[in-house]
PDB file of N, CA and C in Angstrom:
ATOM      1  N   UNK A   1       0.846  -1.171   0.000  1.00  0.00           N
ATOM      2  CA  UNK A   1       0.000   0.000   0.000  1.00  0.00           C
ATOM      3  C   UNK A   1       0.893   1.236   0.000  1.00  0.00           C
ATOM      4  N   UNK A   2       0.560   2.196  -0.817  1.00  0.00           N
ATOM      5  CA  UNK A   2       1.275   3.855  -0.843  1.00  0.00           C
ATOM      6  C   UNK A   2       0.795   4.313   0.395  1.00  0.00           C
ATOM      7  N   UNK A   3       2.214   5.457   0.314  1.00  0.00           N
ATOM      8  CA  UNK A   3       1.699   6.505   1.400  1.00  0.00           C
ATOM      9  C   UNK A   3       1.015   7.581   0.926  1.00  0.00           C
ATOM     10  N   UNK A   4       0.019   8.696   1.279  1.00  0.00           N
ATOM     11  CA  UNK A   4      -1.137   9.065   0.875  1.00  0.00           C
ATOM     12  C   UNK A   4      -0.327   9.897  -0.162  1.00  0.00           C
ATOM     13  N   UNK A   5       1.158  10.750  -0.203  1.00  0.00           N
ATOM     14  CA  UNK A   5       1.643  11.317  -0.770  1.00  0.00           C
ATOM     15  C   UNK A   5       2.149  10.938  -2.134  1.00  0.00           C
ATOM     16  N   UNK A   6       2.559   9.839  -2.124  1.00  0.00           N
ATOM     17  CA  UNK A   6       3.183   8.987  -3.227  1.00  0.00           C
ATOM     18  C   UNK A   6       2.433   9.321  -4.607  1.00  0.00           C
ATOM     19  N   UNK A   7       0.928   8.851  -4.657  1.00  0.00           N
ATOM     20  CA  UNK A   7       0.797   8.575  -6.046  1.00  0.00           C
ATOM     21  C   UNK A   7       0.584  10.516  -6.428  1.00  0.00           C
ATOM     22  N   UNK A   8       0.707  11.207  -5.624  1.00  0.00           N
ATOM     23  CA  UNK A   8       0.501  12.494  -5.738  1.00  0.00           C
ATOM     24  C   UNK A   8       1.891  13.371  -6.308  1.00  0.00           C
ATOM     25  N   UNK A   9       3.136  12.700  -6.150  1.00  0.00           N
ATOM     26  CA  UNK A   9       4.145  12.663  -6.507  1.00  0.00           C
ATOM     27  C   UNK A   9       4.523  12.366  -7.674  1.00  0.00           C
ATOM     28  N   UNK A  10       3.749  10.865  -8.227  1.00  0.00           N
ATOM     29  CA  UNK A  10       3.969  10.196  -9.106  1.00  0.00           C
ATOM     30  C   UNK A  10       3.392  10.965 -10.153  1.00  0.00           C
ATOM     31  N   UNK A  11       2.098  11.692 -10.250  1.00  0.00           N
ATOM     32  CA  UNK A  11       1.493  12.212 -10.873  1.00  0.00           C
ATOM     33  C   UNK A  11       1.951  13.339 -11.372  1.00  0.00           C
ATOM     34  N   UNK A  12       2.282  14.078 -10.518  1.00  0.00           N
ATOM     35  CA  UNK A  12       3.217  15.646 -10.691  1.00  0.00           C
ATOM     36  C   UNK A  12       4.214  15.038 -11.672  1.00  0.00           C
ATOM     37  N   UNK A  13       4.919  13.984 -11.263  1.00  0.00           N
ATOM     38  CA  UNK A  13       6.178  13.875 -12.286  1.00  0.00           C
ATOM     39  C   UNK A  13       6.319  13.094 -13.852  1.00  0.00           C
ATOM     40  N   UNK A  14       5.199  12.807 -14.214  1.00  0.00           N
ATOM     41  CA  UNK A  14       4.393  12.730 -15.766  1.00  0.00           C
ATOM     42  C   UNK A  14       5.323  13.245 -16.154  1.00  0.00           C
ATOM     43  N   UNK A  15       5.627  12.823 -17.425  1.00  0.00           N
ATOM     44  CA  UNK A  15       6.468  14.177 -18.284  1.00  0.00           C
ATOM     45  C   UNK A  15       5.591  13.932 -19.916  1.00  0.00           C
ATOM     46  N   UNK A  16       4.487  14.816 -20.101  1.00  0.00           N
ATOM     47  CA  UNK A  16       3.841  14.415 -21.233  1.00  0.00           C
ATOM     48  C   UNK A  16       4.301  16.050 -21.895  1.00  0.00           C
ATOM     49  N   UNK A  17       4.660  16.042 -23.601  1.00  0.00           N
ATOM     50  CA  UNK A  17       5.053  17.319 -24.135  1.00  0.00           C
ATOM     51  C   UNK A  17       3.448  18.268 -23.999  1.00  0.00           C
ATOM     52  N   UNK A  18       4.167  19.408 -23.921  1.00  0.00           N
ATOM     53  CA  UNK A  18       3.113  20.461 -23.971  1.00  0.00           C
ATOM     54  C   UNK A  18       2.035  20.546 -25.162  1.00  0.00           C
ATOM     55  N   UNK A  19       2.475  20.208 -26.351  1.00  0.00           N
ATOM     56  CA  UNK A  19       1.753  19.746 -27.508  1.00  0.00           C
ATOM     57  C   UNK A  19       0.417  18.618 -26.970  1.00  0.00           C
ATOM     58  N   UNK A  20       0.917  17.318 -26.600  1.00  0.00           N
ATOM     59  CA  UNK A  20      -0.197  16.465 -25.816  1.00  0.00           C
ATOM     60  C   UNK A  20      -1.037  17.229 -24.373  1.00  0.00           C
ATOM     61  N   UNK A  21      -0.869  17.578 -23.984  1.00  0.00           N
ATOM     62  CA  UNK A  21      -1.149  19.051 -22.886  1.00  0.00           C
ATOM     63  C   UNK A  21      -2.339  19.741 -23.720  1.00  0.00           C
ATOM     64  N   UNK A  22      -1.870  20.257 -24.264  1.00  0.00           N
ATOM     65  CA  UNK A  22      -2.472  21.231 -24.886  1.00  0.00           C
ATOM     66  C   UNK A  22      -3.857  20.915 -25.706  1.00  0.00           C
ATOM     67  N   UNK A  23      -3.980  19.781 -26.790  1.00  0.00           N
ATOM     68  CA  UNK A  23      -4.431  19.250 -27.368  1.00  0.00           C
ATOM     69  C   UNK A  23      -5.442  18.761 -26.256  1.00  0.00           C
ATOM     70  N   UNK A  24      -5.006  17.952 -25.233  1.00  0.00           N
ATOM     71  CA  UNK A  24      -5.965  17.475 -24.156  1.00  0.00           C
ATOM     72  C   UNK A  24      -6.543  18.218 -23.841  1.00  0.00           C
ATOM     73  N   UNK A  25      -6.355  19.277 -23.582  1.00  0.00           N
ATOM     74  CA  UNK A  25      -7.236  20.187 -23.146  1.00  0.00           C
ATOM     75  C   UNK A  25      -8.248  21.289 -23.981  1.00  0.00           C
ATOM     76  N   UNK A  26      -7.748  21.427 -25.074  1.00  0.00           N
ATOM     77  CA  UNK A  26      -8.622  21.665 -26.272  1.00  0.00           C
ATOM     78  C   UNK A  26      -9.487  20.616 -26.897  1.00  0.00           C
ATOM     79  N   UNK A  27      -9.086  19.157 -26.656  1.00  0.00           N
ATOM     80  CA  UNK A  27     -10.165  18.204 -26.858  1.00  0.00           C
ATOM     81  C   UNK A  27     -11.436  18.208 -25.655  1.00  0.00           C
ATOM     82  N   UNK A  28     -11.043  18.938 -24.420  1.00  0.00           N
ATOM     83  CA  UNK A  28     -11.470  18.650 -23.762  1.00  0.00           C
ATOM     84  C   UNK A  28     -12.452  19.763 -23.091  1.00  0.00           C
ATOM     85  N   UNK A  29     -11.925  21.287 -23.793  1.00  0.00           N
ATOM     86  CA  UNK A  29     -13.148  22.198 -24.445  1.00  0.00           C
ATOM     87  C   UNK A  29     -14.166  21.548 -25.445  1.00  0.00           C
ATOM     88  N   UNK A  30     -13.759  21.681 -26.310  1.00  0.00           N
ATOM     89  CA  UNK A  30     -14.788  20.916 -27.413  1.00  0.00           C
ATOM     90  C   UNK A  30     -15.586  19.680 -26.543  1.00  0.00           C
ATOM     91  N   UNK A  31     -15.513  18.900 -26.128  1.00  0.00           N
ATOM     92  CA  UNK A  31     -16.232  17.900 -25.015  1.00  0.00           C
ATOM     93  C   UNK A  31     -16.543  16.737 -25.964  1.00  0.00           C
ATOM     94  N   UNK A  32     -15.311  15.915 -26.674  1.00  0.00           N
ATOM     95  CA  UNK A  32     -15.229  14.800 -27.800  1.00  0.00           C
ATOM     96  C   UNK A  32     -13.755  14.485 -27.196  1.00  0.00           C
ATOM     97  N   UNK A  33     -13.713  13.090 -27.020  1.00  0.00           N
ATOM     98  CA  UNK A  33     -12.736  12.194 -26.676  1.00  0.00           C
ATOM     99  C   UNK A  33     -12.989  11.071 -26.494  1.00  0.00           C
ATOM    100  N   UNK A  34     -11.853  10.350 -27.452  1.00  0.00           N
ATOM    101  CA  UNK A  34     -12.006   9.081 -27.385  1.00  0.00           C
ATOM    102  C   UNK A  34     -11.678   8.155 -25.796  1.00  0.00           C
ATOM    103  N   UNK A  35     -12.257   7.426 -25.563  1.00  0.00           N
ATOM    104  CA  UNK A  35     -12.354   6.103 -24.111  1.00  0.00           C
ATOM    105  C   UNK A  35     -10.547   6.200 -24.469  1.00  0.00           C
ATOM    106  N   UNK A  36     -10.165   5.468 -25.120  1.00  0.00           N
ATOM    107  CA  UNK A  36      -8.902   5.238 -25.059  1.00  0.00           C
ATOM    108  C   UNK A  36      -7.776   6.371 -25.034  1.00  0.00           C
ATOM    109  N   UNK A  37      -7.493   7.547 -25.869  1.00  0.00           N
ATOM    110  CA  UNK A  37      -7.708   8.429 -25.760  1.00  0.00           C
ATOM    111  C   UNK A  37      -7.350   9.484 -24.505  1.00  0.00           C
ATOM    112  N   UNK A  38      -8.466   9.350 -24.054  1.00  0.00           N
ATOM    113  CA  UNK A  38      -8.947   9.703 -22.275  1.00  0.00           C
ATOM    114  C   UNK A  38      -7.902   8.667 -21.065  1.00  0.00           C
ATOM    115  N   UNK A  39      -7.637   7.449 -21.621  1.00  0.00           N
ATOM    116  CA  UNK A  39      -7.043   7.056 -20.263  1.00  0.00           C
ATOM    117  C   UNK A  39      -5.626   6.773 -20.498  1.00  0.00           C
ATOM    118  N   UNK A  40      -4.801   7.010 -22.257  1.00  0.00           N
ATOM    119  CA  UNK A  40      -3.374   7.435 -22.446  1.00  0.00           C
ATOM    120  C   UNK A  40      -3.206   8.900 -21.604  1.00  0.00           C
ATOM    121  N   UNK A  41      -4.087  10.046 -21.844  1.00  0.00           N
ATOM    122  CA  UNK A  41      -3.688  11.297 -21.028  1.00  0.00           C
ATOM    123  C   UNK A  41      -3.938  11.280 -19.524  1.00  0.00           C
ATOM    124  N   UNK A  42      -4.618  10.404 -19.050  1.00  0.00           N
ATOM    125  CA  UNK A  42      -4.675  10.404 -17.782  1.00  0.00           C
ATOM    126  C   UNK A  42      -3.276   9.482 -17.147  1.00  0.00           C
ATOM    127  N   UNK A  43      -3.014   8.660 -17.840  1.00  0.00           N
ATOM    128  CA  UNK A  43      -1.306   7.755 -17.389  1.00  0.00           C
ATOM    129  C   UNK A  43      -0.344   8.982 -17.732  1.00  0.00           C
ATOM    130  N   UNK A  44      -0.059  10.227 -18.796  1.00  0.00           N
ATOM    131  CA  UNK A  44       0.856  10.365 -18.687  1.00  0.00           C
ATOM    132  C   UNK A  44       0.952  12.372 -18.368  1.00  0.00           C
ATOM    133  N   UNK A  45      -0.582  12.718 -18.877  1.00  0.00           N
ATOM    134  CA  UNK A  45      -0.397  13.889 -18.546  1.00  0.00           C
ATOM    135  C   UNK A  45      -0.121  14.401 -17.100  1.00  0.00           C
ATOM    136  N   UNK A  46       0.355  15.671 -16.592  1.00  0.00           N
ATOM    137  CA  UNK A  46       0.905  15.834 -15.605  1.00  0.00           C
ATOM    138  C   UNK A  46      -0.139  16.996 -15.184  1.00  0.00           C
ATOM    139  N   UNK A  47      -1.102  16.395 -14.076  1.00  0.00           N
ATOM    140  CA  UNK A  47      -2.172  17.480 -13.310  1.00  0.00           C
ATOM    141  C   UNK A  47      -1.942  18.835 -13.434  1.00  0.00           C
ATOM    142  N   UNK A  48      -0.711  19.144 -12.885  1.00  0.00           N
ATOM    143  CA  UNK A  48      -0.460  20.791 -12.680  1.00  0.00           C
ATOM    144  C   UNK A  48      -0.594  21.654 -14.211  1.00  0.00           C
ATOM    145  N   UNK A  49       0.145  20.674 -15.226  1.00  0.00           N
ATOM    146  CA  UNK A  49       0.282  21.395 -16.394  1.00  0.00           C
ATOM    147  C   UNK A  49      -0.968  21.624 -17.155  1.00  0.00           C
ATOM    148  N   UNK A  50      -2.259  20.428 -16.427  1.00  0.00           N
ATOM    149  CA  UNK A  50      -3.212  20.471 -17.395  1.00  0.00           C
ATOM    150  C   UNK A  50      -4.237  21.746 -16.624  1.00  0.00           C
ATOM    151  N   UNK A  51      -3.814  21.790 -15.514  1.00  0.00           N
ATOM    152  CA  UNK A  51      -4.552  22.888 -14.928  1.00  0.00           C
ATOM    153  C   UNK A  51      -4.343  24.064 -15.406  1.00  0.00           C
ATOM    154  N   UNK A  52      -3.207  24.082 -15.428  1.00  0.00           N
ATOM    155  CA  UNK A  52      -2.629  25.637 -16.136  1.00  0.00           C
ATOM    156  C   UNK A  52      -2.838  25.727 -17.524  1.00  0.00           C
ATOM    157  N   UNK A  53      -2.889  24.935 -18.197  1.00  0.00           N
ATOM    158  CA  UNK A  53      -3.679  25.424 -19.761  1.00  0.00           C
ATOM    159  C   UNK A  53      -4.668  25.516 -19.562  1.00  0.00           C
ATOM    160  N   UNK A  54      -5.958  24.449 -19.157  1.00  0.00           N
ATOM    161  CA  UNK A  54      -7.319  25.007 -18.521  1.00  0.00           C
ATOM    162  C   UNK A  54      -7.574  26.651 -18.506  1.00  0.00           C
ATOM    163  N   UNK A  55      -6.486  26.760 -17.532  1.00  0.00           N
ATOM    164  CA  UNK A  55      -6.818  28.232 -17.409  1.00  0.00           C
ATOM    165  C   UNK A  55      -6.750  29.328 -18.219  1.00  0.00           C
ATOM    166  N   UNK A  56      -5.443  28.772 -18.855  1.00  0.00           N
ATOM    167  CA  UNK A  56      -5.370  29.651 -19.776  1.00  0.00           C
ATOM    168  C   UNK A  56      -5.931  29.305 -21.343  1.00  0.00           C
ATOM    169  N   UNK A  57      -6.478  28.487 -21.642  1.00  0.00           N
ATOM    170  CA  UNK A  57      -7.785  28.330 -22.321  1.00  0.00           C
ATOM    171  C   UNK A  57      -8.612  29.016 -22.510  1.00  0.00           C
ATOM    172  N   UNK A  58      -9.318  29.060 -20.826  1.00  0.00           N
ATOM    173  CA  UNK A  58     -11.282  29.611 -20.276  1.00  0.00           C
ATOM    174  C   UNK A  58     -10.437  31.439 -20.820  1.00  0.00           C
ATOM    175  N   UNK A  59      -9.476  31.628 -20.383  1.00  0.00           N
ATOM    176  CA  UNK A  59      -9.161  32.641 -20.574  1.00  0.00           C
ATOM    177  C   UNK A  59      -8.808  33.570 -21.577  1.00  0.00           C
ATOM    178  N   UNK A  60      -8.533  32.466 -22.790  1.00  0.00           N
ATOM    179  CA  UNK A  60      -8.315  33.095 -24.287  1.00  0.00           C
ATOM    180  C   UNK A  60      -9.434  33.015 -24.508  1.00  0.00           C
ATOM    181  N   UNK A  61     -10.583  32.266 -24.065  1.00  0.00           N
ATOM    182  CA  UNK A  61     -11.665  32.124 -24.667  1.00  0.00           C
ATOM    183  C   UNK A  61     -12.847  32.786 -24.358  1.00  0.00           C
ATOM    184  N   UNK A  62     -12.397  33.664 -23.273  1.00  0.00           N
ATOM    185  CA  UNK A  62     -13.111  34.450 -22.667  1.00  0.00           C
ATOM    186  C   UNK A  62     -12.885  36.252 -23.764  1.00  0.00           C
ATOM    187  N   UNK A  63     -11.464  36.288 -23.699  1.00  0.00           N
ATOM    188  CA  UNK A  63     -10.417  37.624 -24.794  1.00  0.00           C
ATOM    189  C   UNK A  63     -11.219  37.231 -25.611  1.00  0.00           C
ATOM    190  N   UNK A  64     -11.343  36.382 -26.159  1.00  0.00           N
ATOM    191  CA  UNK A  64     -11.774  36.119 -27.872  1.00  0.00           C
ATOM    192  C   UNK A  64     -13.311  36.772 -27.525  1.00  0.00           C
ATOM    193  N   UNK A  65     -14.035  35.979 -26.722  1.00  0.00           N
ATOM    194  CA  UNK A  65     -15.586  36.465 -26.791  1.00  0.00           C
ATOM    195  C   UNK A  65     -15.598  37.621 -26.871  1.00  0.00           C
ATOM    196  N   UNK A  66     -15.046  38.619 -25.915  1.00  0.00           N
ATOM    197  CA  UNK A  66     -15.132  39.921 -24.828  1.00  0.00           C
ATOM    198  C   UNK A  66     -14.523  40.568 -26.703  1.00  0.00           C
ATOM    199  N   UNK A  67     -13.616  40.096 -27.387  1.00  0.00           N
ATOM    200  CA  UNK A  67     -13.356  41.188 -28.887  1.00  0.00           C
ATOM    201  C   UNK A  67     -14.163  40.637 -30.194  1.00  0.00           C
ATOM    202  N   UNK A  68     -14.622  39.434 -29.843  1.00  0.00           N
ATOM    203  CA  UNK A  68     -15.973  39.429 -30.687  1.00  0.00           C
ATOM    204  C   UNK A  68     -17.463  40.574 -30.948  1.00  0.00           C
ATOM    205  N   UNK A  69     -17.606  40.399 -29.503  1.00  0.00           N
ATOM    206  CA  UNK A  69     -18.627  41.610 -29.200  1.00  0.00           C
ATOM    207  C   UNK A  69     -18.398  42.939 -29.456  1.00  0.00           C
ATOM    208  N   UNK A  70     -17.109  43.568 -28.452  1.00  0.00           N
ATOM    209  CA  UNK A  70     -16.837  44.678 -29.125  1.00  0.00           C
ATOM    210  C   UNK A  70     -16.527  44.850 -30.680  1.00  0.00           C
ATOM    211  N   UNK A  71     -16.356  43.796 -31.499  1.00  0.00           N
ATOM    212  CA  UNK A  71     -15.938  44.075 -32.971  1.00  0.00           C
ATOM    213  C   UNK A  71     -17.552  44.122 -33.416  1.00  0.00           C
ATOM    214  N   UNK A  72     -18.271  43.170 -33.060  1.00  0.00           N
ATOM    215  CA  UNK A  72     -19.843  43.482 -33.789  1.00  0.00           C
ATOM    216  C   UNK A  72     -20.493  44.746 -33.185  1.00  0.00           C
ATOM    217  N   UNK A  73     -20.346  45.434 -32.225  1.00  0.00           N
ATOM    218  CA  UNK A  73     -20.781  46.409 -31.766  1.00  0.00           C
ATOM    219  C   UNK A  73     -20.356  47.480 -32.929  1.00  0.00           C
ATOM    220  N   UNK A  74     -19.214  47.773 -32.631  1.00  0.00           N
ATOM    221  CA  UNK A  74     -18.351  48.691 -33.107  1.00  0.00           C
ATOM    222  C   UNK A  74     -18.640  48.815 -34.505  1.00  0.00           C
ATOM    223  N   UNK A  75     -19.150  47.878 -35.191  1.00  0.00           N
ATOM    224  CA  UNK A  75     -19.368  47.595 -36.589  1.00  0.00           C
ATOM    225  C   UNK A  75     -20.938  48.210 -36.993  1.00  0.00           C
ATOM    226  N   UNK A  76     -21.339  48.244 -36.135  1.00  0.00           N
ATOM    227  CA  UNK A  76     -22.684  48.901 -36.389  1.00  0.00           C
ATOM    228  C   UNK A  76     -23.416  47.914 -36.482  1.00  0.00           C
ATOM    229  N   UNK A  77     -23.096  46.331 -36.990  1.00  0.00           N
ATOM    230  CA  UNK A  77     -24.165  45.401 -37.359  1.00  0.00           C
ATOM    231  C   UNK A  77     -25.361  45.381 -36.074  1.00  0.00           C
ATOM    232  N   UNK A  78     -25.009  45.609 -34.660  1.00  0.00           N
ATOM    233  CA  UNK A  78     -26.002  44.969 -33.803  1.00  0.00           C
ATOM    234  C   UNK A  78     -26.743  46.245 -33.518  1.00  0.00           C
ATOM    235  N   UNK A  79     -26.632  47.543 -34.652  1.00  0.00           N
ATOM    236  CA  UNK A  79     -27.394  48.241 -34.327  1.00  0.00           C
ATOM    237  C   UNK A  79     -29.111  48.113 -34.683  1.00  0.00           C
ATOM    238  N   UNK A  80     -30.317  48.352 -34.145  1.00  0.00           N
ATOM    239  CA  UNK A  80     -31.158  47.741 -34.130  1.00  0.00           C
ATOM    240  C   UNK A  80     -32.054  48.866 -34.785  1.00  0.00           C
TER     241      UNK A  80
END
């Protein structure tokens, strides 16, 4: 049996490239992933890293919305 720390260790020290990172987590906006897929990135991706694209994901994707709007505004189209 592990000590409660161990597999928490083990996990941190994944070494999956930022490319697979990345991709996981853009597959994982879109909300399509394959079963198999899903449990190669869970053996090798590394928690912390996938958190931090997460974030910075919700967050480009938030920029993108927030200059979508202002560009249709600004454009006159959503004038009514």
């Amino acid at each position: 049996m592990s000590k409660p720390g161990e597999d928490l260790k083990e996990a941190v020290g994944r070494k999956a490239s930022i490319g697979q990172t990345i991709s996981a987590v853009a597959w994982s906006f879109f909300g399509v992933r394959r079963g198999r897929d899903h449990e190669n990135d869970m053996a090798k991706l590394n928690p912390v890293h996938v958190v931090i694209a997460g974030v910075l994901g919700a967050a480009l994707f938030v920029l993108m919305l927030v200059l979508l709007v202002r560009w249709v505004i600004s454009s006159g189209v959503a004038a009514a």
